[in-house]
Protein backbone atom coordinates (compact mmCIF):
# COMPACT_ATOMS: atom_id res chain seq x y z
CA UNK A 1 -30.19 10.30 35.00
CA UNK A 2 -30.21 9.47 31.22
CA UNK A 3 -30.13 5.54 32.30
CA UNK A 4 -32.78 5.52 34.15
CA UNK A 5 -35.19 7.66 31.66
CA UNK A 6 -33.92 5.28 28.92
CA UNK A 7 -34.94 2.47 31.51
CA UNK A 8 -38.28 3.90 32.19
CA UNK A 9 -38.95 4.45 28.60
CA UNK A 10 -37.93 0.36 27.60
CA UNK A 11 -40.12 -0.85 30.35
CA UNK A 12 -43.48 1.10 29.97
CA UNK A 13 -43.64 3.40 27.34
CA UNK A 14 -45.95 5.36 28.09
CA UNK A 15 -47.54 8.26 26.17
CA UNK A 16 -50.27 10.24 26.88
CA UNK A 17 -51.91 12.64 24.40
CA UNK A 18 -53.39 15.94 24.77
CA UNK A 19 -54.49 19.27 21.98
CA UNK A 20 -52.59 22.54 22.00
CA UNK A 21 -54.97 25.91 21.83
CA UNK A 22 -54.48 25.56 17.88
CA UNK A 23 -55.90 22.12 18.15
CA UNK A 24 -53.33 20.46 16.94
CA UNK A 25 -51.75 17.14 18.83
CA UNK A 26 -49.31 17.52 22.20
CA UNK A 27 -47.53 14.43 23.33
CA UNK A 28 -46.00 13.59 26.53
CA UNK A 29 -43.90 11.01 27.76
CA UNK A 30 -44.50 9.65 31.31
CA UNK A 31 -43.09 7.37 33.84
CA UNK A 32 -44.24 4.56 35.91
CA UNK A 33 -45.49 6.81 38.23
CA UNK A 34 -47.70 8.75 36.07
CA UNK A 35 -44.89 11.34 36.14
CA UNK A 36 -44.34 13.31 33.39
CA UNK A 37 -40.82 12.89 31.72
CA UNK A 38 -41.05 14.89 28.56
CA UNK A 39 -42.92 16.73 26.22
CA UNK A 40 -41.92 15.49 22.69
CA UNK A 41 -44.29 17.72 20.12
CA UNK A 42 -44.09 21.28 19.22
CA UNK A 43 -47.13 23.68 18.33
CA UNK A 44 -46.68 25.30 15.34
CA UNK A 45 -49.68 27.16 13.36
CA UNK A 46 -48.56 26.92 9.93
CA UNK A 47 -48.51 23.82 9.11
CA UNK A 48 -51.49 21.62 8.71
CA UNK A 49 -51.50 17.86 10.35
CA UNK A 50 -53.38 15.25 10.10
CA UNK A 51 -55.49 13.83 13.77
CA UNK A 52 -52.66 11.31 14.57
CA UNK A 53 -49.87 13.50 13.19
CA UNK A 54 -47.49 16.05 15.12
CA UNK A 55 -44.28 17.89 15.31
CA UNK A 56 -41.28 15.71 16.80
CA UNK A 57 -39.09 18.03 18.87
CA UNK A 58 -35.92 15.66 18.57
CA UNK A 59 -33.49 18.02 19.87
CA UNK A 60 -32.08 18.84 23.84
CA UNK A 61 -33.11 16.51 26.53
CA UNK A 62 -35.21 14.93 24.07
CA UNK A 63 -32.57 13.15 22.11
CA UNK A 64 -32.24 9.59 23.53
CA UNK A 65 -36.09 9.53 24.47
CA UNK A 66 -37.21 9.78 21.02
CA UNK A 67 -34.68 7.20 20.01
CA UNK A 68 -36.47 4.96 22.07
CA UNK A 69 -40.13 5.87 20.55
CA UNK A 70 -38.64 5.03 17.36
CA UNK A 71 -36.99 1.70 18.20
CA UNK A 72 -40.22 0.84 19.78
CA UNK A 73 -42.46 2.30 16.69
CA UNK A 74 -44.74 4.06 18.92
CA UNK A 75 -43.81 6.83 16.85
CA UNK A 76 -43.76 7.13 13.00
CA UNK A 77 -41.64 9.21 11.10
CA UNK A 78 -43.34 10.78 7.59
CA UNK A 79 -41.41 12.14 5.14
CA UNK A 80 -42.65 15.94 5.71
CA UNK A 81 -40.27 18.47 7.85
CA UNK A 82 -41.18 21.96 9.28
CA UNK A 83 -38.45 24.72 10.21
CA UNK A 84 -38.82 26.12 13.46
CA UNK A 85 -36.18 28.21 14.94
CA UNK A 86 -33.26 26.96 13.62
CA UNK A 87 -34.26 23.39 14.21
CA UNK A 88 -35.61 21.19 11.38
CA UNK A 89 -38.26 19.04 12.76
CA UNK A 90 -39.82 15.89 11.59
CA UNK A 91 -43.33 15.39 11.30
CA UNK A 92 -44.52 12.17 12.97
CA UNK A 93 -47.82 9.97 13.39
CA UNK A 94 -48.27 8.29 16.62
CA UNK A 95 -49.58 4.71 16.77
CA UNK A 96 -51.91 3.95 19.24
């Protein structure tokens, strides 16, 4: 399962964006097939982003997926972090 989601992420790379209630940006990783795989952000509502910036949820089944977004540089990392839960998250920007 994790080589073929690691597959699907090399060949298309696809990303689709969408707002939380707070207004903030969601971001979702999908397949070839228009399927999502993943959803990579996190609402939180006290922090404040920038339009092209959210909260990378890095962690769980998310681990090698993100990996990819970085070695691709569809994502950027910043240098800001949130706490939430007991996870430190990185703040991202998202190029496209």
């Amino acid at each position: 399962m994790k080589d073929m989601i690691n597959t699907q992420i090399t060949i298309k790379r696809k990303l689709k964006k969408k707002q939380y209630p707070n207004g903030q940006l969601a971001v979702f990783v999908y397949n070839d097939y228009s399927e999502p795989l993943a959803e990579i952000s996190i609402m939180n509502n006290s922090v404040e982003l920038a339009l092209d910036e959210f909260i990378l949820k890095d962690y769980a089944e998310n681990t090698q997926i993100v990996q990819k977004l970085f070695e691709s540089e569809l994502i950027i990392p910043t240098d800001r972090f949130i706490i939430i839960g007991s996870h430190l998250c990185l703040i991202c920007q998202i190029k496209f």
